[in-house]
N, C-alpha and C. Protein backbone atom coordinates (compact mmCIF):
# COMPACT_ATOMS: atom_id res chain seq x y z
N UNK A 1 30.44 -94.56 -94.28
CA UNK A 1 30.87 -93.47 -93.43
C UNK A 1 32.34 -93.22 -93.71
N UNK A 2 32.55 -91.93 -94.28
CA UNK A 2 33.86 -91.78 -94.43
C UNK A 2 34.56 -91.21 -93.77
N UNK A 3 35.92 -90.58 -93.06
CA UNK A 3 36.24 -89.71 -92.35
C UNK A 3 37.75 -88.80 -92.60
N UNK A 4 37.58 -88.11 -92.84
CA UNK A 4 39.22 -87.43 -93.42
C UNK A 4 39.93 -85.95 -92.67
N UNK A 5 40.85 -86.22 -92.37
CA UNK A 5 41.80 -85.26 -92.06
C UNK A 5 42.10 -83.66 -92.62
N UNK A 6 41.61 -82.53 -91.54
CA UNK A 6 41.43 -81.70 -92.03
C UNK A 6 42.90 -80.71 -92.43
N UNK A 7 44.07 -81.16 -91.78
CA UNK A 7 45.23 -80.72 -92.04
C UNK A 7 45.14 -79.97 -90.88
N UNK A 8 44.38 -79.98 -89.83
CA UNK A 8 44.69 -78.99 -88.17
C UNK A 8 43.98 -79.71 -87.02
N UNK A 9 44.57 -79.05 -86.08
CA UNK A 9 44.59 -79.67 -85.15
C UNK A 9 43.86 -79.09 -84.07
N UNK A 10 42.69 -78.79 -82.63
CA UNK A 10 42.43 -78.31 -81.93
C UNK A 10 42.64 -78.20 -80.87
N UNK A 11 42.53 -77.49 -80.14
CA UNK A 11 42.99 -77.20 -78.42
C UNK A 11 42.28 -76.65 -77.91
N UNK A 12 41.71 -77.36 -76.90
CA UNK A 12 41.19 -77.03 -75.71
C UNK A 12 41.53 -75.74 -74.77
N UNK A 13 40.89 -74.55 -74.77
CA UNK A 13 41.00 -73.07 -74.30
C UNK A 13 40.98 -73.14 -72.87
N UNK A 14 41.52 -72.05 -72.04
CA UNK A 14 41.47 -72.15 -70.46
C UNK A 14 39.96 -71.95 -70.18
N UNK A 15 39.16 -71.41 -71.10
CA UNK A 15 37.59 -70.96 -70.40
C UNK A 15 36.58 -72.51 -71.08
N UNK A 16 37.62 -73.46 -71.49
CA UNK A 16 36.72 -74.39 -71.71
C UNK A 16 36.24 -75.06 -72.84
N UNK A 17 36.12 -73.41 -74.03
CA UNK A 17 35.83 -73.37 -75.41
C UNK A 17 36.98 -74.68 -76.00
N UNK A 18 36.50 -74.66 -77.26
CA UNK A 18 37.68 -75.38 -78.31
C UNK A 18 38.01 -74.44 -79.41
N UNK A 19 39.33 -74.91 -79.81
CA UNK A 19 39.91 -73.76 -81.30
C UNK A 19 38.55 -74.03 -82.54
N UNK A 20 38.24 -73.40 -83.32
CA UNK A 20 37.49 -73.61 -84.72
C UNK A 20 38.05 -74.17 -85.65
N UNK A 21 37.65 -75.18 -85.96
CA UNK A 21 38.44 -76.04 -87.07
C UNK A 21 37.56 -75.21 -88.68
N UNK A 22 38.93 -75.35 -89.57
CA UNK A 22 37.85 -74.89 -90.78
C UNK A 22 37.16 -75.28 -91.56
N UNK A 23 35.97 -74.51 -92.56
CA UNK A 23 35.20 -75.35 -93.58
C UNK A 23 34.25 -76.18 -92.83
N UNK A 24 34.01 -77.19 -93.22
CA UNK A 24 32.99 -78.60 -92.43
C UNK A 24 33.70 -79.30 -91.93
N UNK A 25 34.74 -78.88 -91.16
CA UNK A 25 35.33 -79.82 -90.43
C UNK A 25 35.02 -79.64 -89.03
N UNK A 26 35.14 -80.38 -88.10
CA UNK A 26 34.85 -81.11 -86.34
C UNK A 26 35.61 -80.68 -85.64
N UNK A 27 35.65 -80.75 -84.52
CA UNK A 27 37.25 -81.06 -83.58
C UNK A 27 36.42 -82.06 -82.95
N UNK A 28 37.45 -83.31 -82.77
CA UNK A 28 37.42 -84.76 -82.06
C UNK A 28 38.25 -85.23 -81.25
N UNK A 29 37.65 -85.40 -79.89
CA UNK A 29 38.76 -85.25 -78.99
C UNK A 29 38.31 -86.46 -77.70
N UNK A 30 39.09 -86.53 -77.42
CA UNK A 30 39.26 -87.88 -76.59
C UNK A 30 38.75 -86.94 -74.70
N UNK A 31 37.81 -87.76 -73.95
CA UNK A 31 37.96 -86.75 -72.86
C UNK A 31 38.89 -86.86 -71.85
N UNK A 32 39.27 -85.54 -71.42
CA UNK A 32 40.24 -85.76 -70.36
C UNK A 32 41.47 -85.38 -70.98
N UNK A 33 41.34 -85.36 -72.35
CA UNK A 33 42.59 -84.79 -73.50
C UNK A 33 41.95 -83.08 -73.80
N UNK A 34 43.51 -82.05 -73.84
CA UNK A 34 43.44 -80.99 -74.16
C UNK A 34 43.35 -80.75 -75.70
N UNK A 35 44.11 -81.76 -76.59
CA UNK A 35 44.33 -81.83 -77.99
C UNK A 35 43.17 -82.41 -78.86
N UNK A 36 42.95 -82.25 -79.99
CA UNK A 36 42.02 -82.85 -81.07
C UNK A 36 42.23 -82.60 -82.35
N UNK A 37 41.72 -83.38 -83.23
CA UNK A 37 41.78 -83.64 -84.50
C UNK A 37 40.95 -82.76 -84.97
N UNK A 38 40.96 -82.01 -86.31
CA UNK A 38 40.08 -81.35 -86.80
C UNK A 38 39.65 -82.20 -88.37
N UNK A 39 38.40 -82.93 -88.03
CA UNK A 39 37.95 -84.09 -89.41
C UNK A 39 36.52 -83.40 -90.12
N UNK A 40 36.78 -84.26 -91.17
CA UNK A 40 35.32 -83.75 -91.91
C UNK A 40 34.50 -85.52 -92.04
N UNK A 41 33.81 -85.64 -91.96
CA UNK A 41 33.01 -86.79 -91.74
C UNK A 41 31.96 -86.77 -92.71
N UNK A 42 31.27 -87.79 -93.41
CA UNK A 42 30.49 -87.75 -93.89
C UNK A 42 29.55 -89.42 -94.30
N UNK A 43 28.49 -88.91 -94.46
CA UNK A 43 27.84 -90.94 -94.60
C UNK A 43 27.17 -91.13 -96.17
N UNK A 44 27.19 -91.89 -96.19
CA UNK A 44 26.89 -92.56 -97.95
C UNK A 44 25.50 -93.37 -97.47
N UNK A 45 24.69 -93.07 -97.87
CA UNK A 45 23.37 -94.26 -98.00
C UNK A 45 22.98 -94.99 -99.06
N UNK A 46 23.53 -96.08 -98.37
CA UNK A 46 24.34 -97.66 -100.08
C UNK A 46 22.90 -97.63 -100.10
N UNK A 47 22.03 -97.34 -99.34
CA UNK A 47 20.32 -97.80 -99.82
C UNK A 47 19.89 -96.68 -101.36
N UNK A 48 21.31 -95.86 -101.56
CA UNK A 48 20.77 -95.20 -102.59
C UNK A 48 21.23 -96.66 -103.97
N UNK A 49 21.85 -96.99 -103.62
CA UNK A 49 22.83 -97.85 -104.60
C UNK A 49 22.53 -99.09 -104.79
N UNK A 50 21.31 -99.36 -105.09
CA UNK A 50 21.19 -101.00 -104.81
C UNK A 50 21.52 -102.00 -105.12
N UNK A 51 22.34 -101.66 -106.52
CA UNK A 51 23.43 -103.10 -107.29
C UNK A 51 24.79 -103.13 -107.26
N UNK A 52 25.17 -102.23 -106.21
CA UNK A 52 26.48 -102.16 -105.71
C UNK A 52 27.44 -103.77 -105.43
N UNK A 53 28.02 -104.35 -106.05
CA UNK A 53 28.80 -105.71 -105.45
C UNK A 53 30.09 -105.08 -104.71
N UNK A 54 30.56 -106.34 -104.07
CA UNK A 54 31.95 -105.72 -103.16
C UNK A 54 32.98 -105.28 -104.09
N UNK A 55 33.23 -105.53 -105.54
CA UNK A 55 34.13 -104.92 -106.02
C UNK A 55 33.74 -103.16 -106.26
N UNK A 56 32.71 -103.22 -106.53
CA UNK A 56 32.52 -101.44 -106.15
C UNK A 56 33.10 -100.85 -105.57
N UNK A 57 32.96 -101.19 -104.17
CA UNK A 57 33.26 -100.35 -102.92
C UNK A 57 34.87 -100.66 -102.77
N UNK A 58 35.68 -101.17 -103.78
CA UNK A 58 37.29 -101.39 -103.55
C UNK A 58 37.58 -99.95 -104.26
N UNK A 59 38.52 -99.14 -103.78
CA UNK A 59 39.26 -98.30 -103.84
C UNK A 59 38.33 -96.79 -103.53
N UNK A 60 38.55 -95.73 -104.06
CA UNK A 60 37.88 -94.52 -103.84
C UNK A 60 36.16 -94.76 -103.89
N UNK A 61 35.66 -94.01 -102.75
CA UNK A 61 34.17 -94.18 -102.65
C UNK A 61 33.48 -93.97 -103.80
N UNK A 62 32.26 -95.02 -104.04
CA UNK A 62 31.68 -94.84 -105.36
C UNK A 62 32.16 -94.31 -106.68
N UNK A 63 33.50 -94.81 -106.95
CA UNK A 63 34.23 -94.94 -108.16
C UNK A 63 33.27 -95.72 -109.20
N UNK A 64 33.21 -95.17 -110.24
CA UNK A 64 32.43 -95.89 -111.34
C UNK A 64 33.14 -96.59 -112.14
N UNK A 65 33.19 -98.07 -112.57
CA UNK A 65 33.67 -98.41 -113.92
C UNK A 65 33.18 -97.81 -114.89
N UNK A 66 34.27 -97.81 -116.21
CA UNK A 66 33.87 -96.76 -117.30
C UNK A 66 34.01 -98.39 -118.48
C-alpha cells in the first residue's frame, strides 16, 4: 500500500461539501478538522509476485534488478 502527496490541500466548505482534489487523488481528513490532505493511494498485490525476497521491496516499489 503506497500513499503519496498530491501537492494540495482541502477544506472543508460552510455547506459541508469538501474542495476537489485533482486527478486520482482523495481528500483525508481527520474529524472534527476543517483542513485535509489531498493523496493518491494505491495497493500492490505481492500475491502477484511470488519470489519477491526482502531485498526487493528496499527502495522504489517493485524496482527490478537489471
Amino acid at each position: 500500500f503506497s500513499v503519496e502527496y498530491c501537492g494540495m490541500n482541502c477544506t472543508k466548505q460552510n455547506n459541508g461539501s469538501w474542495t476537489k482534489c485533482n486527478g486520482n487523488c482523495a481528500c483525508y481528513h481527520e474529524d472534527g478538522k476543517t483542513d485535509g490532505l489531498c493523496l493518491s493511494t494505491e495497493y500492490t498485490d505481492f500475491t502477484q509476485y511470488p519470489n519477491l525476497t526482502s531485498e526487493d521491496l528496499i527502495g522504489p516499489p517493485l524496482c527490478h534488478k537489471r
